[in-house]
Protein backbone atom coordinates (compact mmCIF):
# COMPACT_ATOMS: atom_id res chain seq x y z
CA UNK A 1 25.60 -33.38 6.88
CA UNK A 2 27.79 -33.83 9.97
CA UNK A 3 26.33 -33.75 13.33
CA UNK A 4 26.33 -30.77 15.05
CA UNK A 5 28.04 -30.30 18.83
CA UNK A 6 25.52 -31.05 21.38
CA UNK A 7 24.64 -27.21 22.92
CA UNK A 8 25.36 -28.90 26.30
CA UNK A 9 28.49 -30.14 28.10
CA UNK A 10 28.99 -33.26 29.95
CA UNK A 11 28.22 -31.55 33.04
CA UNK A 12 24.87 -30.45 31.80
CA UNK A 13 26.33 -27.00 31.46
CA UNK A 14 25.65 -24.90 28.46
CA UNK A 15 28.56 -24.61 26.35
CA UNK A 16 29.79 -21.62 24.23
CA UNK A 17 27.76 -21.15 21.30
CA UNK A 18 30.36 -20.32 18.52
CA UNK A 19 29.71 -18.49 15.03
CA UNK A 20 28.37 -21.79 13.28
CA UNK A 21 26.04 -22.61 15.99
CA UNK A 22 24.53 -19.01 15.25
CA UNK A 23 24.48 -19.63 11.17
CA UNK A 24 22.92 -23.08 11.54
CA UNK A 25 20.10 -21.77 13.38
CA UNK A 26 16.67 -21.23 12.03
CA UNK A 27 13.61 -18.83 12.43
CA UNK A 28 10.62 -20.11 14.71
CA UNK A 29 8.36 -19.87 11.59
CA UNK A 30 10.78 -21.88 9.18
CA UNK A 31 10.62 -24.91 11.88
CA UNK A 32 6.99 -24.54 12.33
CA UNK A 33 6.35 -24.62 8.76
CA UNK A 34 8.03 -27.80 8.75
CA UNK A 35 6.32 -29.48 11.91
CA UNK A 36 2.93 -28.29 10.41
CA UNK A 37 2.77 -27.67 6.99
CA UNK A 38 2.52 -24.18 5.02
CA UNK A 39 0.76 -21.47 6.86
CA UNK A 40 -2.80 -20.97 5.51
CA UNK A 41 -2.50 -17.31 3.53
CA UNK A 42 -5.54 -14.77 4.46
């Protein structure tokens, strides 16, 4: 997988997110799942 564009500039500034950065990114709940395991099912 290539590395993605850092989300800031040089200049600390926030750059343009663009139509990839939008389909690369990922629910709250899928990365949490992944820090901490499978959410416990009531």
């Amino acid at each position: 997988m290539v590395n993605p564009l850092p989300l800031t500039e040089a200049d600390s500034e926030v750059r343009e997110l663009t139509e990839t950065d939008f389909k690369r990114a990922r629910t709250a709940s899928e990365v949490f799942a992944e820090l901490f395991g499978a959410e416990p099912r009531a």
